[in-house]
PDB file of N, CA and C in Angstrom:
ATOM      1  N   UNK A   1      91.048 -10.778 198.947  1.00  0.00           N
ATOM      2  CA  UNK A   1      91.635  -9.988 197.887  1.00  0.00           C
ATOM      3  C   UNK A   1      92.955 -10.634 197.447  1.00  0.00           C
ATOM      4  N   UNK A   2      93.197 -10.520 196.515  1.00  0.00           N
ATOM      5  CA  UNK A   2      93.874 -11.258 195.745  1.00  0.00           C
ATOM      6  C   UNK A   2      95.790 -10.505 196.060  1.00  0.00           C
ATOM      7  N   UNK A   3      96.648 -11.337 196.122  1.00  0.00           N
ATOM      8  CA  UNK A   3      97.963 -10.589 196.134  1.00  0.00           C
ATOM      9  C   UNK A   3      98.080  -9.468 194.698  1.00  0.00           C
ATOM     10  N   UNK A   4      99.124  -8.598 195.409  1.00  0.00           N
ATOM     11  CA  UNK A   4      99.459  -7.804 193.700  1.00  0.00           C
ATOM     12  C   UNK A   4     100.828  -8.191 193.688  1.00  0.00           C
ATOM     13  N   UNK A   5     100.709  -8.273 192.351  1.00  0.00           N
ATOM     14  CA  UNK A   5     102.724  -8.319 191.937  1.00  0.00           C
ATOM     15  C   UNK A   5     103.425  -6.720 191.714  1.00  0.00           C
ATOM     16  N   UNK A   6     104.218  -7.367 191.885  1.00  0.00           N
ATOM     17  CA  UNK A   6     105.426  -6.126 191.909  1.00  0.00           C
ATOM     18  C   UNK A   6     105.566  -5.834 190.518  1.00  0.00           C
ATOM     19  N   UNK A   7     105.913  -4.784 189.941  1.00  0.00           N
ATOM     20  CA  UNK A   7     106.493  -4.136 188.745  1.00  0.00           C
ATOM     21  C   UNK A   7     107.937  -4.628 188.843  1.00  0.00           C
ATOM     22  N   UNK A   8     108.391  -5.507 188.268  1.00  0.00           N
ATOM     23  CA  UNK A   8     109.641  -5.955 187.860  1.00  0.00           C
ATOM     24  C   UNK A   8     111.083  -4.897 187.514  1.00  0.00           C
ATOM     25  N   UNK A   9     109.976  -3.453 186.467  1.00  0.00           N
ATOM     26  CA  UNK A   9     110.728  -2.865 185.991  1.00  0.00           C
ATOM     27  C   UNK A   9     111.196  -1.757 186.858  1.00  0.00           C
ATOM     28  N   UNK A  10     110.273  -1.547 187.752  1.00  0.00           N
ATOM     29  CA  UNK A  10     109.801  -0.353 188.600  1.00  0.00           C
ATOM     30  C   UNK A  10     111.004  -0.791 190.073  1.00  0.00           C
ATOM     31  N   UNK A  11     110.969  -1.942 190.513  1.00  0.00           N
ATOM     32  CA  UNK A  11     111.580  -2.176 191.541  1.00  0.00           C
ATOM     33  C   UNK A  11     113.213  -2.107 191.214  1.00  0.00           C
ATOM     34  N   UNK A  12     113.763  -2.265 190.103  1.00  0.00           N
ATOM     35  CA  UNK A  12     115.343  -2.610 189.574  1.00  0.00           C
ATOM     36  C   UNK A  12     115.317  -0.947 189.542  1.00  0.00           C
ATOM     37  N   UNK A  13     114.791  -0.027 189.675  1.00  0.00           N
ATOM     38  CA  UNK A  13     114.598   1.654 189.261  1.00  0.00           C
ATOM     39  C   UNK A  13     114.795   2.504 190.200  1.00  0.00           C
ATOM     40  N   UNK A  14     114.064   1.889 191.295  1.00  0.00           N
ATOM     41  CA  UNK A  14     113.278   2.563 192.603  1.00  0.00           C
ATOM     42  C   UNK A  14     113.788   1.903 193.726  1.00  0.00           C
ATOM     43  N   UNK A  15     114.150   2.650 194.891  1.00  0.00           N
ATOM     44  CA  UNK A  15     114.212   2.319 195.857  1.00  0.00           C
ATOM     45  C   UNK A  15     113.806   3.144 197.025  1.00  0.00           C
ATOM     46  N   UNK A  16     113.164   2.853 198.301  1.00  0.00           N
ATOM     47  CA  UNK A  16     112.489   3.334 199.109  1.00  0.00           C
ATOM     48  C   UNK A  16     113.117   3.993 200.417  1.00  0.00           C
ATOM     49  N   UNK A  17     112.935   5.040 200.746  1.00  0.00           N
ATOM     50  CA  UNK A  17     114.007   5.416 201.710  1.00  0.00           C
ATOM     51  C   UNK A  17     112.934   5.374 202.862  1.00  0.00           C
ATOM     52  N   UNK A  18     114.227   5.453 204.089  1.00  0.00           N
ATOM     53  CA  UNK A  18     113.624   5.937 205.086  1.00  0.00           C
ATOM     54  C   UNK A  18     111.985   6.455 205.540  1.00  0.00           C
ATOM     55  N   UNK A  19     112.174   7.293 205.075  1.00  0.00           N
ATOM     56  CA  UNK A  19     111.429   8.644 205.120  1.00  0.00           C
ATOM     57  C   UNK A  19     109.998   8.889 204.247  1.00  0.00           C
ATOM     58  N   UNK A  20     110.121   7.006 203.326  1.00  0.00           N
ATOM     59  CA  UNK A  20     109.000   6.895 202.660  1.00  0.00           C
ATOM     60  C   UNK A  20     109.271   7.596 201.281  1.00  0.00           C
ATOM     61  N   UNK A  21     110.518   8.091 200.969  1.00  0.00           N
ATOM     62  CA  UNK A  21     110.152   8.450 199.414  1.00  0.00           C
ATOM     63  C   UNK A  21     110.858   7.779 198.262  1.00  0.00           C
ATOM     64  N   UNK A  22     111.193   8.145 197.157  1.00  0.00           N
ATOM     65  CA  UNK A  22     111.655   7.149 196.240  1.00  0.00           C
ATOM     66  C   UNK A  22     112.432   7.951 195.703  1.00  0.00           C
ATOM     67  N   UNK A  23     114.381   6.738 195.973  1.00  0.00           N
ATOM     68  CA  UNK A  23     115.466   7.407 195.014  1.00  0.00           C
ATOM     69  C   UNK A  23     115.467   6.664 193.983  1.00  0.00           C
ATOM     70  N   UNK A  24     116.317   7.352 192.761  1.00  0.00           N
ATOM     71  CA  UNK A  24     116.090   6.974 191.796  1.00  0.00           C
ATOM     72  C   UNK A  24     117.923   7.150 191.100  1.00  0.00           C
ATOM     73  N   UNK A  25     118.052   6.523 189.773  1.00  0.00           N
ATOM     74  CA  UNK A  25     119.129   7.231 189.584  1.00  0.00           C
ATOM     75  C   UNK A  25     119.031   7.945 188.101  1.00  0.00           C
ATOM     76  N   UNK A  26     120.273   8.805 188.386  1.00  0.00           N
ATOM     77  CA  UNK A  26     120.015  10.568 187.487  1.00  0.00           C
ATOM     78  C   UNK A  26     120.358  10.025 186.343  1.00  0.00           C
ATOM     79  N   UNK A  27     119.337  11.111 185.081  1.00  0.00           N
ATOM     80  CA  UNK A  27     119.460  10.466 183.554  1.00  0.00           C
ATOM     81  C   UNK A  27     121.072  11.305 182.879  1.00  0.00           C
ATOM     82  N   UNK A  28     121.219  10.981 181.913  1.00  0.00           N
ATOM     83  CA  UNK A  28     122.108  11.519 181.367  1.00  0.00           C
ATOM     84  C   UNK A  28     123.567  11.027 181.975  1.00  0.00           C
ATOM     85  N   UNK A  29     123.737   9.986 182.371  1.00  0.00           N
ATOM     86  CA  UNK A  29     124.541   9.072 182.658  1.00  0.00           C
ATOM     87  C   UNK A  29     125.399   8.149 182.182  1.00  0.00           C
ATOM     88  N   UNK A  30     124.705   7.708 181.289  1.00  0.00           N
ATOM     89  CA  UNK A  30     124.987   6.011 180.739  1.00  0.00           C
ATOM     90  C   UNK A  30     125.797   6.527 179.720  1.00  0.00           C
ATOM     91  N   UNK A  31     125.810   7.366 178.645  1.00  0.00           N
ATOM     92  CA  UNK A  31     127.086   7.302 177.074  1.00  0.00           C
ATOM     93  C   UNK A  31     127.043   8.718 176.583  1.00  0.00           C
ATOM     94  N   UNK A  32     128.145   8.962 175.767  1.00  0.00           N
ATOM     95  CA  UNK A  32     128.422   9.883 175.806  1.00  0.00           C
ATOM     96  C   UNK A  32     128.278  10.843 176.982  1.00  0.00           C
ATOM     97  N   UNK A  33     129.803  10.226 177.328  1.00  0.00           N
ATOM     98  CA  UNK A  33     130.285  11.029 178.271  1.00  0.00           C
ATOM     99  C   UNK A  33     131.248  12.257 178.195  1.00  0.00           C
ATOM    100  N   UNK A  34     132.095  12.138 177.006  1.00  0.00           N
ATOM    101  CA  UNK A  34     133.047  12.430 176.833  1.00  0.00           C
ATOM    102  C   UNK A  34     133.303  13.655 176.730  1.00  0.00           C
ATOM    103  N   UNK A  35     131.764  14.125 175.997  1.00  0.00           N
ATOM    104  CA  UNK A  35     132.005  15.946 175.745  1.00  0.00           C
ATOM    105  C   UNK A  35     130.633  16.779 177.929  1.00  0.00           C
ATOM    106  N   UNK A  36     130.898  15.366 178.321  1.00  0.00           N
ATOM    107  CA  UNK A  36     130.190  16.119 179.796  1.00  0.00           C
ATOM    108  C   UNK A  36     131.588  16.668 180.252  1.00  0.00           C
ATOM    109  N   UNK A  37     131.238  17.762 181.148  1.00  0.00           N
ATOM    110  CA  UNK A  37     132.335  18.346 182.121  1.00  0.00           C
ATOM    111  C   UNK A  37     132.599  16.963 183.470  1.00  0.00           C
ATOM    112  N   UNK A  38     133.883  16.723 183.866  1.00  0.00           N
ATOM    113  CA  UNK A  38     134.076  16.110 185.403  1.00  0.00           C
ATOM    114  C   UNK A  38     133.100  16.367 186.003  1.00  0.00           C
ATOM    115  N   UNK A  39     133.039  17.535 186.027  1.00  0.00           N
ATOM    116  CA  UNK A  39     132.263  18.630 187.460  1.00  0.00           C
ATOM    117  C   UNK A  39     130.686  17.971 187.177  1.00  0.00           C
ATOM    118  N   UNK A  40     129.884  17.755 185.847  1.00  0.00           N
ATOM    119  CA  UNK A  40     128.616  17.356 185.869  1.00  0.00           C
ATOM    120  C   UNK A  40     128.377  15.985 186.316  1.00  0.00           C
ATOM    121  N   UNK A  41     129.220  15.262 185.476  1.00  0.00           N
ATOM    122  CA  UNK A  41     129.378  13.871 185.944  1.00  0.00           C
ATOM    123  C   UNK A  41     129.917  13.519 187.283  1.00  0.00           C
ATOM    124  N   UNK A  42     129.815  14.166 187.676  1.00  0.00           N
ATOM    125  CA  UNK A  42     130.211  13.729 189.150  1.00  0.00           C
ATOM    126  C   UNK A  42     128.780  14.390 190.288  1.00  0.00           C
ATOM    127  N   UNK A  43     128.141  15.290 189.663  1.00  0.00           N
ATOM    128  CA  UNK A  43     127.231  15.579 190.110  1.00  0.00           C
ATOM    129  C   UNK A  43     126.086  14.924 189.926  1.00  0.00           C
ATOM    130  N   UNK A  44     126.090  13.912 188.593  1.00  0.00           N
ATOM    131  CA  UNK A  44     125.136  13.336 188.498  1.00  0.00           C
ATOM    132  C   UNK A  44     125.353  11.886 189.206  1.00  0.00           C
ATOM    133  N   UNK A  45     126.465  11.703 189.969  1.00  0.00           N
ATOM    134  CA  UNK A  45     126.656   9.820 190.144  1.00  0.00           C
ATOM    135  C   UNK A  45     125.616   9.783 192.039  1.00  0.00           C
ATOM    136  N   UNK A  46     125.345  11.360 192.220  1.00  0.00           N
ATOM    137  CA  UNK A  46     124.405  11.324 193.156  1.00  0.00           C
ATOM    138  C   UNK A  46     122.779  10.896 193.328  1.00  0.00           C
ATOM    139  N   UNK A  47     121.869  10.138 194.180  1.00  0.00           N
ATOM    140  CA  UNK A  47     120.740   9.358 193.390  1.00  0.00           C
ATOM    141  C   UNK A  47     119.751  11.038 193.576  1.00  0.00           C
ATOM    142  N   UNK A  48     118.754  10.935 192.764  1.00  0.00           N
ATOM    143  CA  UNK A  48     117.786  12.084 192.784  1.00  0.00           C
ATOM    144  C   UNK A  48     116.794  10.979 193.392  1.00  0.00           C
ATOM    145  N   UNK A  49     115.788  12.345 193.656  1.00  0.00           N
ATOM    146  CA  UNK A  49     114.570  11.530 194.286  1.00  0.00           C
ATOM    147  C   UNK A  49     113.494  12.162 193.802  1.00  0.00           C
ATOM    148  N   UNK A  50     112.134  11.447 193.349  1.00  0.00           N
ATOM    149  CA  UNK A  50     111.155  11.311 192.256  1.00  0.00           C
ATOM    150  C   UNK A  50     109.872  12.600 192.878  1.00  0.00           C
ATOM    151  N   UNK A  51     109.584  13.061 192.421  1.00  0.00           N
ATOM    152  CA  UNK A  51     108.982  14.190 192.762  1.00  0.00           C
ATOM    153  C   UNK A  51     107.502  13.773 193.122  1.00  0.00           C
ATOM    154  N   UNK A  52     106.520  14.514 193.909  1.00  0.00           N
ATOM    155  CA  UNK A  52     105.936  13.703 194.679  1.00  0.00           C
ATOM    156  C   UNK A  52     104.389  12.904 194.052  1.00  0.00           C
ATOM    157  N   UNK A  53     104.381  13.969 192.589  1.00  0.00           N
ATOM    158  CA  UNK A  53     103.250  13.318 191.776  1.00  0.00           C
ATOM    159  C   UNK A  53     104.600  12.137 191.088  1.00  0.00           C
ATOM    160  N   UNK A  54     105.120  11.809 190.905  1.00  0.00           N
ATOM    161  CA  UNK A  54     105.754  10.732 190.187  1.00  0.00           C
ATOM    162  C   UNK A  54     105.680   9.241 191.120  1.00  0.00           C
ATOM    163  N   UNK A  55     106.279   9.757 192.467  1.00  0.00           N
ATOM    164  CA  UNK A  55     105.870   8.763 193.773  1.00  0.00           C
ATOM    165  C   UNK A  55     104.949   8.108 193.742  1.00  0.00           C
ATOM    166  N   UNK A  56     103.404   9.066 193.520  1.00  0.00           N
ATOM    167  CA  UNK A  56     102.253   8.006 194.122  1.00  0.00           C
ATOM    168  C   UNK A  56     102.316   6.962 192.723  1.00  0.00           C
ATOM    169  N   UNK A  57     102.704   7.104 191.508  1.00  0.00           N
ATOM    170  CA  UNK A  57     102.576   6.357 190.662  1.00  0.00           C
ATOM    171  C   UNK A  57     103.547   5.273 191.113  1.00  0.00           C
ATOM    172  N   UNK A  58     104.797   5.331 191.444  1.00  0.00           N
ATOM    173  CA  UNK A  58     105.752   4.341 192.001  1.00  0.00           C
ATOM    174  C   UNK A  58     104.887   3.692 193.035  1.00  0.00           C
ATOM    175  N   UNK A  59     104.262   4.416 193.898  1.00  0.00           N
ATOM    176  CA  UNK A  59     103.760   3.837 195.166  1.00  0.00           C
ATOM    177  C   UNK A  59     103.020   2.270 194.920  1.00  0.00           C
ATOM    178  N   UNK A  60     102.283   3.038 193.470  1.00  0.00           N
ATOM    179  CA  UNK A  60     101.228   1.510 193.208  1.00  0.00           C
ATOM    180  C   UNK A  60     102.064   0.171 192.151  1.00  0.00           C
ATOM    181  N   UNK A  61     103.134   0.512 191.665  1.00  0.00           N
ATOM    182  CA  UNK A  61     103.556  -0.048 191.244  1.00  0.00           C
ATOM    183  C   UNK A  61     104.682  -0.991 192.141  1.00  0.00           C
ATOM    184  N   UNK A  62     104.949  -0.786 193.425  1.00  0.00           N
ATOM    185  CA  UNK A  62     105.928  -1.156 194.211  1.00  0.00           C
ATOM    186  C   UNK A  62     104.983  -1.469 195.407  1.00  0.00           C
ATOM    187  N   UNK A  63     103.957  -2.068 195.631  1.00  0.00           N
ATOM    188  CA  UNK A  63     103.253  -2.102 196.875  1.00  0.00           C
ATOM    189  C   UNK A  63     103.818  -2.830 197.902  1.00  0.00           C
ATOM    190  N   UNK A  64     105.219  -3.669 197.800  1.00  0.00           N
ATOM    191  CA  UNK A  64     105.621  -4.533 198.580  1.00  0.00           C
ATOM    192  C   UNK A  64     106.764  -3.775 199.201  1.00  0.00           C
ATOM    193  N   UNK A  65     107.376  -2.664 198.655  1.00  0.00           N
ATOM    194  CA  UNK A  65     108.512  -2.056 199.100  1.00  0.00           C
ATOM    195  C   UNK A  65     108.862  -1.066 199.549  1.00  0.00           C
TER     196      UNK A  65
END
């Protein structure tokens, strides 16, 4: 059987914990910031983690990691 490649886009996205699941980082981040509260933006610089039908799709796209 043939090797699989990695999702390029999927791996710079995803990362694999411990525990087998996948963090990710939180949307609403990147611009316009200005009219967010401190208090949100600071809640969002924490990573979320991908819910568990979203996973198995990561799963096949990341088979090396």
């Amino acid at each position: 059987m043939p090797k699989l490649k990695t999702n390029r886009g999927a791996a710079k996205r995803f990362r694999k914990t411990a525990s087998g699941k996948f963090k990710c980082r939180q949307s609403h981040r990147s611009h316009i910031l200005t009219k967010k509260s401190t208090k949100r933006k600071r809640a969002l610089r924490s990573p979320d983690h991908l819910e568990s039908s979203d996973a198995a799709l990561a799963r096949r796209l990341l088979p090396y990691i």
